[in-house]
N, C-alpha and C. Protein backbone atom coordinates (compact mmCIF):
# COMPACT_ATOMS: atom_id res chain seq x y z
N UNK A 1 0.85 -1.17 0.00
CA UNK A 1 0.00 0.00 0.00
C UNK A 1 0.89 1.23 0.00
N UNK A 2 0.85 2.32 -0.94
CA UNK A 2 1.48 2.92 -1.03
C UNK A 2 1.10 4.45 -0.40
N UNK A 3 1.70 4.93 -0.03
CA UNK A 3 1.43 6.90 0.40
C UNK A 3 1.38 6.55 2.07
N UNK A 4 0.67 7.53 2.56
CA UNK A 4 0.96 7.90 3.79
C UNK A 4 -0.36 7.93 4.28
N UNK A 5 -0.85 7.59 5.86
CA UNK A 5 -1.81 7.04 6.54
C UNK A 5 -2.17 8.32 6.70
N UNK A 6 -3.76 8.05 6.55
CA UNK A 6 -5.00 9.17 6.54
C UNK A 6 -5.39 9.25 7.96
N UNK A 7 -5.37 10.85 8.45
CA UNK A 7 -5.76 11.16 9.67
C UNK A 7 -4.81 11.09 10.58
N UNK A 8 -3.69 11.00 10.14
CA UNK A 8 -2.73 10.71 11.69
C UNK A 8 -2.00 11.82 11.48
N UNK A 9 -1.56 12.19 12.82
CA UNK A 9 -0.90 13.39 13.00
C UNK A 9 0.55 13.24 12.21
N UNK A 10 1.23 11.86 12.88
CA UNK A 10 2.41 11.89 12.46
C UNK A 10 2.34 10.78 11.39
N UNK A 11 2.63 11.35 10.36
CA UNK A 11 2.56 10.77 8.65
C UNK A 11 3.18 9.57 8.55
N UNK A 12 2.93 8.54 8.57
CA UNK A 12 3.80 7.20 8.44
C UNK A 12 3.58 6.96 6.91
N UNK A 13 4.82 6.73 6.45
CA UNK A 13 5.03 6.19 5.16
C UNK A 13 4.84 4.02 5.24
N UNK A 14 3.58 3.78 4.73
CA UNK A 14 3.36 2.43 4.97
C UNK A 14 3.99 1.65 4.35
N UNK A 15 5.10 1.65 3.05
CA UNK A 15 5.87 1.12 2.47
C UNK A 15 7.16 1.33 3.50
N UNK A 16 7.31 1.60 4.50
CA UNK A 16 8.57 2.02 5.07
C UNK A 16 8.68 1.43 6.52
N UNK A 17 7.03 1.08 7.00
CA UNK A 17 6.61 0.21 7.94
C UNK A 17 6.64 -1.46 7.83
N UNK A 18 7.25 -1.96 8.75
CA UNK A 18 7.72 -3.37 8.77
C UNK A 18 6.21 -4.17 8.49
N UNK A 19 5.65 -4.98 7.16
CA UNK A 19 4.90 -5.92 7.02
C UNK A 19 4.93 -6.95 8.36
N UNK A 20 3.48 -7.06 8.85
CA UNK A 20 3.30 -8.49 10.14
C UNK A 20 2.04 -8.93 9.12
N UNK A 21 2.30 -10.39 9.10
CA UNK A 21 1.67 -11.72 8.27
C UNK A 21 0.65 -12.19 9.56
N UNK A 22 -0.59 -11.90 9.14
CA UNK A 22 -1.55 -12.73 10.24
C UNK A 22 -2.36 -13.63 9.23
N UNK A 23 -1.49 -15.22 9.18
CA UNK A 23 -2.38 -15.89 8.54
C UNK A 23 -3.88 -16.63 8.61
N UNK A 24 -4.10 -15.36 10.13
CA UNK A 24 -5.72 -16.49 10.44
C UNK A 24 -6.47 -14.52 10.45
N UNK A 25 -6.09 -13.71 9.70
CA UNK A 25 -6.32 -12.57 10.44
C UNK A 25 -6.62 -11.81 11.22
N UNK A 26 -7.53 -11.31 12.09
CA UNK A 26 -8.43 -11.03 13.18
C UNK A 26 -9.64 -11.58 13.06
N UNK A 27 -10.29 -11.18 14.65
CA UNK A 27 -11.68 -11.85 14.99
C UNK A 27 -12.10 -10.59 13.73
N UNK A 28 -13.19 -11.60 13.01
CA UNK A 28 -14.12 -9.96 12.54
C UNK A 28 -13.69 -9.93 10.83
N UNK A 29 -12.49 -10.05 10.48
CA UNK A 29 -11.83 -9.67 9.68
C UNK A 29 -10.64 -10.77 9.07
N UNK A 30 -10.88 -11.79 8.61
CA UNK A 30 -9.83 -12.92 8.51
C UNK A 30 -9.33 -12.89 7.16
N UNK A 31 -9.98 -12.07 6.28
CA UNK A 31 -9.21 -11.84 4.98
C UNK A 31 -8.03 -11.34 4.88
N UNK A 32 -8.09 -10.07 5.58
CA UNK A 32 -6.91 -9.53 6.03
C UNK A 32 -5.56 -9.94 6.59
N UNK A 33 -5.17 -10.53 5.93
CA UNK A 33 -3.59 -11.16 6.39
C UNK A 33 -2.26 -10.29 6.11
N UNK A 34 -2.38 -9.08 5.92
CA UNK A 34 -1.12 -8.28 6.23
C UNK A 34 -1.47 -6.94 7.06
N UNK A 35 -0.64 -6.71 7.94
CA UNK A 35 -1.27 -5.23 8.59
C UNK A 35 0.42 -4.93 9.11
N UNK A 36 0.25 -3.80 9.38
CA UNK A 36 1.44 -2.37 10.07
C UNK A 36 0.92 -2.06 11.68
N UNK A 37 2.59 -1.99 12.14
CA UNK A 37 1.70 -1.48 12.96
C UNK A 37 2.52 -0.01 13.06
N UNK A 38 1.00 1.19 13.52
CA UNK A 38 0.91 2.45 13.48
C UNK A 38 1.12 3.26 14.96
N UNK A 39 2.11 3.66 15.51
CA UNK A 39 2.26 4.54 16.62
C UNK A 39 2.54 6.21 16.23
N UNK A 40 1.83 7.22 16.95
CA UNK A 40 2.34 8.80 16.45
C UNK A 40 3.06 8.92 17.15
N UNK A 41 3.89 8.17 18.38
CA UNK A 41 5.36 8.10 18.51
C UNK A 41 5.27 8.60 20.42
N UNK A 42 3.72 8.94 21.14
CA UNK A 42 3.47 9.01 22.09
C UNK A 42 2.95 8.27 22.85
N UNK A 43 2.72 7.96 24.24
CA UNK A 43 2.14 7.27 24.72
C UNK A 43 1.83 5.46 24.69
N UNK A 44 1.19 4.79 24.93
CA UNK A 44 1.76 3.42 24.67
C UNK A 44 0.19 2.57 23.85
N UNK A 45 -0.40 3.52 23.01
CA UNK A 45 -1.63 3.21 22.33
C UNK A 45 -0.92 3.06 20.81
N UNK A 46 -1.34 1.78 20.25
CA UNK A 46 -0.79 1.61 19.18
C UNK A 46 -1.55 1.53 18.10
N UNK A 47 -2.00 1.42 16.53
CA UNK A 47 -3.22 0.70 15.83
C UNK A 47 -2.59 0.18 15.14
N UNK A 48 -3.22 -1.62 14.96
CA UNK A 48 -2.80 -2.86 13.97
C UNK A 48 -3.60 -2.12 12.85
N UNK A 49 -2.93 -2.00 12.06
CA UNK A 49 -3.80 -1.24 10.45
C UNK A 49 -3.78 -2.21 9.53
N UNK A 50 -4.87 -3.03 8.85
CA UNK A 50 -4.75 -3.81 7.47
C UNK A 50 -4.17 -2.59 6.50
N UNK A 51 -3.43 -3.56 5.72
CA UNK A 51 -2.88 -2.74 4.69
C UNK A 51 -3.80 -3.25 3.14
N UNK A 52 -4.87 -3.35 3.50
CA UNK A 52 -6.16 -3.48 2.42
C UNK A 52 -7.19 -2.94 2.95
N UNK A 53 -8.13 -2.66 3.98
CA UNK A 53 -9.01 -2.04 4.44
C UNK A 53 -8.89 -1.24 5.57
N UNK A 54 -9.07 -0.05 5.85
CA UNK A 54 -8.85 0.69 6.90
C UNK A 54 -9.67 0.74 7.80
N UNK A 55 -11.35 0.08 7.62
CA UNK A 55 -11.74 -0.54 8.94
C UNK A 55 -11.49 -1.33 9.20
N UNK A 56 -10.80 -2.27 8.94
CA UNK A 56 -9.43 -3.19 9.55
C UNK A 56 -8.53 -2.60 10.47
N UNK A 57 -8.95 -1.92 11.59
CA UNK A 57 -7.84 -1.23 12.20
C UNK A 57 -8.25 -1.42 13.70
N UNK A 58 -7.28 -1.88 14.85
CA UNK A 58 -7.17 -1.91 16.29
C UNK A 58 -6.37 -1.11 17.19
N UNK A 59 -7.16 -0.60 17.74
CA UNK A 59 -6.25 -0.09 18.64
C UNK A 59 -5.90 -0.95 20.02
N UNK A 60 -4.57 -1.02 20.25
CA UNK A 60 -4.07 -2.24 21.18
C UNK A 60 -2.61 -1.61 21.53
N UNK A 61 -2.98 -2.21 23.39
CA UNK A 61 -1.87 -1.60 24.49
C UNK A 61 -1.00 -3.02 24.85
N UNK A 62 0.07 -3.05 25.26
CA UNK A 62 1.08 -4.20 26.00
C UNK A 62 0.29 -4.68 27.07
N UNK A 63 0.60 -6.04 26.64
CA UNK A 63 0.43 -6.82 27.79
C UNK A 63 0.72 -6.26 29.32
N UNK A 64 -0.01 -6.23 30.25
CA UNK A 64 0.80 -5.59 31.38
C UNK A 64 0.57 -6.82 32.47
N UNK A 65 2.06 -7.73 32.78
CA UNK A 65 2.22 -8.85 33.71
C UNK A 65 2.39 -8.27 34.91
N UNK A 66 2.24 -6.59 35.70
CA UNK A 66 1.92 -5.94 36.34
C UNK A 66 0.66 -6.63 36.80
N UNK A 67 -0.36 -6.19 36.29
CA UNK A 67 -2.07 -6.20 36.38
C UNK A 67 -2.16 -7.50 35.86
N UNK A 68 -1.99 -8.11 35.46
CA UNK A 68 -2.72 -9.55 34.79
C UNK A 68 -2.22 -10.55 34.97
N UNK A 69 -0.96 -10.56 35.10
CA UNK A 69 -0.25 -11.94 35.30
C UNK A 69 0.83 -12.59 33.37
N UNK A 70 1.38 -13.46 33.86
CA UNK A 70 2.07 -13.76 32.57
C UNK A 70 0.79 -13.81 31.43
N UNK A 71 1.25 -13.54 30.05
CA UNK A 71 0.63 -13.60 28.70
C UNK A 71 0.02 -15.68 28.72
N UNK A 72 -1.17 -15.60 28.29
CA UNK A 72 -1.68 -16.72 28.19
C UNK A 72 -0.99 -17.85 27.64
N UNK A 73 -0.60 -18.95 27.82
CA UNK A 73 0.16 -19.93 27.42
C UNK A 73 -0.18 -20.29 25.41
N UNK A 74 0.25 -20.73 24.98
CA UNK A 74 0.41 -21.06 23.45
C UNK A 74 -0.28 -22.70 23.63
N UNK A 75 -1.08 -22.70 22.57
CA UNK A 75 -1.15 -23.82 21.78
C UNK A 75 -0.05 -24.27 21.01
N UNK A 76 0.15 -25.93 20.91
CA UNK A 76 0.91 -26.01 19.82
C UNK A 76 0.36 -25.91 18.43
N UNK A 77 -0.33 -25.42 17.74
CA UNK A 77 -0.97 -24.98 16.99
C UNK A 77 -1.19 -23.73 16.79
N UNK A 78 -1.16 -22.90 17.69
CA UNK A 78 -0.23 -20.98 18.12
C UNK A 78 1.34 -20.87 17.59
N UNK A 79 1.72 -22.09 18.67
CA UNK A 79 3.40 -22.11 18.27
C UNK A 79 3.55 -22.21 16.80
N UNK A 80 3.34 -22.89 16.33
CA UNK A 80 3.20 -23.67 14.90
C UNK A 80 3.10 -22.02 14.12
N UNK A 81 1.77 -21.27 14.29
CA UNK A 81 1.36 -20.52 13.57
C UNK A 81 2.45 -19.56 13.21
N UNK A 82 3.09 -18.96 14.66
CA UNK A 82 3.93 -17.70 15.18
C UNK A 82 5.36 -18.32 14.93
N UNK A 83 5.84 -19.61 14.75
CA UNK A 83 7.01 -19.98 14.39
C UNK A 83 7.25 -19.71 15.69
N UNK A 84 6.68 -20.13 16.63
CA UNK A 84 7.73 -19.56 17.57
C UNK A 84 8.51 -20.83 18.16
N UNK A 85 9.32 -20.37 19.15
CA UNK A 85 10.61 -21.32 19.69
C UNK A 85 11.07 -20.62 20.89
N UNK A 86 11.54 -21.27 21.49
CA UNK A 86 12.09 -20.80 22.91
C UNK A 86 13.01 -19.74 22.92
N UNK A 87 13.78 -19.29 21.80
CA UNK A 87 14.88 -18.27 21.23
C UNK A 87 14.03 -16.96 20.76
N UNK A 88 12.55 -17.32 20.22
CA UNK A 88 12.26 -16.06 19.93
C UNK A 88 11.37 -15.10 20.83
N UNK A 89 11.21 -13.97 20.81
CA UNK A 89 10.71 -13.16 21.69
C UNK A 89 9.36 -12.91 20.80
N UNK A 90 8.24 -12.88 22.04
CA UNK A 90 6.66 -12.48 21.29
C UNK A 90 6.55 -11.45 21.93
N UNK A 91 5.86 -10.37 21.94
CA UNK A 91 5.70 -9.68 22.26
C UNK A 91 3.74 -9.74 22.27
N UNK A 92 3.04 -9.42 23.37
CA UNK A 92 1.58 -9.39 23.42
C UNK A 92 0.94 -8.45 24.02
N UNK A 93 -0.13 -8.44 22.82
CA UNK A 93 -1.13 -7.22 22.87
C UNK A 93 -2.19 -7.39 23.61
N UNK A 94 -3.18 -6.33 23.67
CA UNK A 94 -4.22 -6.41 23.97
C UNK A 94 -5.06 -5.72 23.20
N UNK A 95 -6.59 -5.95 22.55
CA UNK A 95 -7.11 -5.11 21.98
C UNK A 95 -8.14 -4.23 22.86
N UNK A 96 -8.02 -2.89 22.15
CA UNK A 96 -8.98 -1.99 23.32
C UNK A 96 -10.08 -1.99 23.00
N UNK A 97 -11.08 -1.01 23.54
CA UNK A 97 -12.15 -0.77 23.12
C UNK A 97 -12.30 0.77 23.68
N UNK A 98 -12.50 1.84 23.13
CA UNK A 98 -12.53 3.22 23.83
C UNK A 98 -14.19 3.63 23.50
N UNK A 99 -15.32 2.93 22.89
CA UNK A 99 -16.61 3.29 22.94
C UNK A 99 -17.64 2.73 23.03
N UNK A 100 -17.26 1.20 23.64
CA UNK A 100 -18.40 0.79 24.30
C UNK A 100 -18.87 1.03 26.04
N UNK A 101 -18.09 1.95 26.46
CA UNK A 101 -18.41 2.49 27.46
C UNK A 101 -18.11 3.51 28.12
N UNK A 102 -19.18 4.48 28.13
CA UNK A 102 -18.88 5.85 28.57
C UNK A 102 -17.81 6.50 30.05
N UNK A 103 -17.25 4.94 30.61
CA UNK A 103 -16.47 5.99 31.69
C UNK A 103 -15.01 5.13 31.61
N UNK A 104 -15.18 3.87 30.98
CA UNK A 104 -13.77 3.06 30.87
C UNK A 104 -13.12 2.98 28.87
N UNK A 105 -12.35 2.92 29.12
CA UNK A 105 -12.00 2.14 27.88
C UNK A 105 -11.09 0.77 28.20
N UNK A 106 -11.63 -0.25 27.43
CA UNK A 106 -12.01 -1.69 27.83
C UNK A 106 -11.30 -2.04 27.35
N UNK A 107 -10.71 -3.13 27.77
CA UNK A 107 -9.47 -4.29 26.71
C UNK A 107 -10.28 -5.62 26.93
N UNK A 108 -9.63 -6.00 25.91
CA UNK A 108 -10.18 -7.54 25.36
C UNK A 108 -9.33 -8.78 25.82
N UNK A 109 -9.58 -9.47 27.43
CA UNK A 109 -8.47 -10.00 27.98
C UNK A 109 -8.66 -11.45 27.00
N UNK A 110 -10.02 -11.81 26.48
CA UNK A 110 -9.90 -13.28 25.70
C UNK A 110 -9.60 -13.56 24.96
N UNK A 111 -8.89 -12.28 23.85
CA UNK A 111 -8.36 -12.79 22.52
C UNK A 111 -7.38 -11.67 22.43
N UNK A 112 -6.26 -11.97 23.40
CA UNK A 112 -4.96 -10.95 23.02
C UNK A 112 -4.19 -11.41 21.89
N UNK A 113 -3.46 -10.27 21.39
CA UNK A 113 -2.96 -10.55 19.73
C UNK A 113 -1.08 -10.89 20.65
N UNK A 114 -0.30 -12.30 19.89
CA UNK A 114 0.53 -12.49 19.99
C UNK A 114 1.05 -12.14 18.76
N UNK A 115 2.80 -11.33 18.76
CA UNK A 115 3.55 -11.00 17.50
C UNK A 115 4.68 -11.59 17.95
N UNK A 116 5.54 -12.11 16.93
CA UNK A 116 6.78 -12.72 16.86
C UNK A 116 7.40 -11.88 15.61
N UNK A 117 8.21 -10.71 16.34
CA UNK A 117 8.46 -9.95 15.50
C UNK A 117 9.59 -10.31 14.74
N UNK A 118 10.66 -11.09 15.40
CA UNK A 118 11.85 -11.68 14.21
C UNK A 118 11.35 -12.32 13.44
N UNK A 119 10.20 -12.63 12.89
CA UNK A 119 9.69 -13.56 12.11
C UNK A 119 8.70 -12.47 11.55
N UNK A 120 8.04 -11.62 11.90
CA UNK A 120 6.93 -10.67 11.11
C UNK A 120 5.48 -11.53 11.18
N UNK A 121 5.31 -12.23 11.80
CA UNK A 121 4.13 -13.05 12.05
C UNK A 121 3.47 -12.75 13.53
N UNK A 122 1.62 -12.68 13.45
CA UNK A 122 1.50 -12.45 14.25
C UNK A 122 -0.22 -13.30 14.75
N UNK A 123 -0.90 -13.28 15.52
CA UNK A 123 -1.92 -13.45 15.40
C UNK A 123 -2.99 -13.46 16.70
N UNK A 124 -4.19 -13.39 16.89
CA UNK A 124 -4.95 -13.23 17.52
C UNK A 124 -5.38 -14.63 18.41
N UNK A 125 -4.96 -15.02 19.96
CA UNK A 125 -4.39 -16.00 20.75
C UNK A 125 -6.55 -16.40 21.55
N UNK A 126 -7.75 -16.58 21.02
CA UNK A 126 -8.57 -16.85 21.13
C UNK A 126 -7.99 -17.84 22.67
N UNK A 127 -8.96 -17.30 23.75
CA UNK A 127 -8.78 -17.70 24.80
C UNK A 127 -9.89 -18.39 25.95
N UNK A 128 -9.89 -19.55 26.06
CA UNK A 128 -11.11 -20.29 26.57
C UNK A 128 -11.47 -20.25 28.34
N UNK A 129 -10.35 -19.55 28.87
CA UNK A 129 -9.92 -19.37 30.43
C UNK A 129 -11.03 -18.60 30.60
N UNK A 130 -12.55 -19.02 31.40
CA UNK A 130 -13.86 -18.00 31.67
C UNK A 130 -13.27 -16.90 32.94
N UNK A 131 -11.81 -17.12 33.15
CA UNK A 131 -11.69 -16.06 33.66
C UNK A 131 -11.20 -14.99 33.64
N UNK A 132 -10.96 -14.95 32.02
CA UNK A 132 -10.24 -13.28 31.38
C UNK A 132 -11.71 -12.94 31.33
N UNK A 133 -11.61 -11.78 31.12
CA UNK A 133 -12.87 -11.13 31.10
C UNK A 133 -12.27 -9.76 29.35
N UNK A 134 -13.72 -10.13 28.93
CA UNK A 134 -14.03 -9.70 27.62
C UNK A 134 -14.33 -8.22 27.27
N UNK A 135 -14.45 -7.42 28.52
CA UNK A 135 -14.65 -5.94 28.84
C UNK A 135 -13.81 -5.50 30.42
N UNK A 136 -12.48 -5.90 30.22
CA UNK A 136 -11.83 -5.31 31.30
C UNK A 136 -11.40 -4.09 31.27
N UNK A 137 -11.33 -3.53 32.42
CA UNK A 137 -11.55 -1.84 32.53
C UNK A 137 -10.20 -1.67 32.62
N UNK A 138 -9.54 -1.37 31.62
CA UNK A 138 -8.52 -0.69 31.55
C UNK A 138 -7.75 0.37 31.96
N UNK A 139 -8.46 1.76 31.47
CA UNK A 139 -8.27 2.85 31.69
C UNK A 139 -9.51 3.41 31.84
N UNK A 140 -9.47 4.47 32.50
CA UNK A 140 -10.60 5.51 32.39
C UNK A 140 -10.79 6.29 31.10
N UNK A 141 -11.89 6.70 30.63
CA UNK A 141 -11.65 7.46 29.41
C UNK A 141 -11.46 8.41 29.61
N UNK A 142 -10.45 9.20 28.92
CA UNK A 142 -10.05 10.53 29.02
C UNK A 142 -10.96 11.42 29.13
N UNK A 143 -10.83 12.36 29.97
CA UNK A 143 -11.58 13.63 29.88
C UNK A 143 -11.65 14.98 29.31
N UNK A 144 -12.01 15.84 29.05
CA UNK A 144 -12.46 16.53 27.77
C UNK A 144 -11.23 17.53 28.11
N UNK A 145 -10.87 17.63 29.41
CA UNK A 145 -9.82 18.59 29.40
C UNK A 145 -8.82 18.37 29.62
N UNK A 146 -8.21 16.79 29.48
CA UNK A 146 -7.15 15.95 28.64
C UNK A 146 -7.11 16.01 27.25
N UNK A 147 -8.41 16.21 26.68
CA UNK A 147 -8.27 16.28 25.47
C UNK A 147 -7.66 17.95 24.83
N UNK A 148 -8.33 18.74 25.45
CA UNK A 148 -8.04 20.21 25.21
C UNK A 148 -6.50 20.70 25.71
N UNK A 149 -5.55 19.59 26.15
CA UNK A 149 -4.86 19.96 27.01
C UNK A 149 -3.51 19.48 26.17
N UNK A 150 -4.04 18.51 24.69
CA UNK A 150 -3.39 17.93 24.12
C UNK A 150 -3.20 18.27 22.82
N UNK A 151 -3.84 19.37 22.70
CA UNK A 151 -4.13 19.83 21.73
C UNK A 151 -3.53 20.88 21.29
């Protein structure tokens, strides 16, 4: 995909952004097997962008083994997917949610996205544990004079 991402402050050239291969793509969206990922270089909010549809796009924060505990264990059939191996480093997401609720913005503890970035492969880790929870309160949503304050 060529030119530079619509609406973002800081202009990312998407030919210049490292390709991640999600061969099962996202919940929602499984056509989509290539996406970027998009930071304006602040804060620790990131968006997985398909590089074919732009409502193909997530916004997703780090794992935090702070608050949650270690990243959910792998299938061998995960492993398989992510190439992964005991040598490589994954790195795991979480996907947010900033508007299904007016005082939190929510992460998605049952289907955090695993990336294996020495490899450029990545994918969405569907999670059967009834005790992640599917609207965890993340953050508070910003307030209007956070917003004016950022501006």
């Amino acid at each position: 995909m060529k030119g530079k991402s619509a609406g973002w402050k800081a202009k990312i050239e998407v030919d210049d952004a490292k390709l991640l291969s999600f061969p099962h793509g996202m919940v929602g969206f499984s056509e989509d097997r290539e996406f970027v990922v998009l930071n304006s270089g602040t804060g620790d909010i990131v968006c997985l962008q398909s590089t074919k549809r732009p409502e193909a796009s997530f916004l997703m924060t780090l794992w935090d083994n702070e608050r949650l505990g270690s990243p959910p264990p792998l299938t061998p059939d995960q492993k398989a997917t992510l190439k992964h191996s005991d040598d490589s480093q994954l790195l795991w997401f979480l996907v947010l949610n900033p508007f299904a609720d007016k005082d939190w913005v929510l992460a998605n503890l049952k289907a955090p996205v695993a990336m294996n970035l020495d490899r450029g492969i990545g994918m969405q880790c569907i999670q059967a544990n009834p005790k992640l929870e599917l609207r965890y309160q993340w953050m508070p949503q910003p307030s209007k004079a956070d917003d004016k304050k950022a501006a």
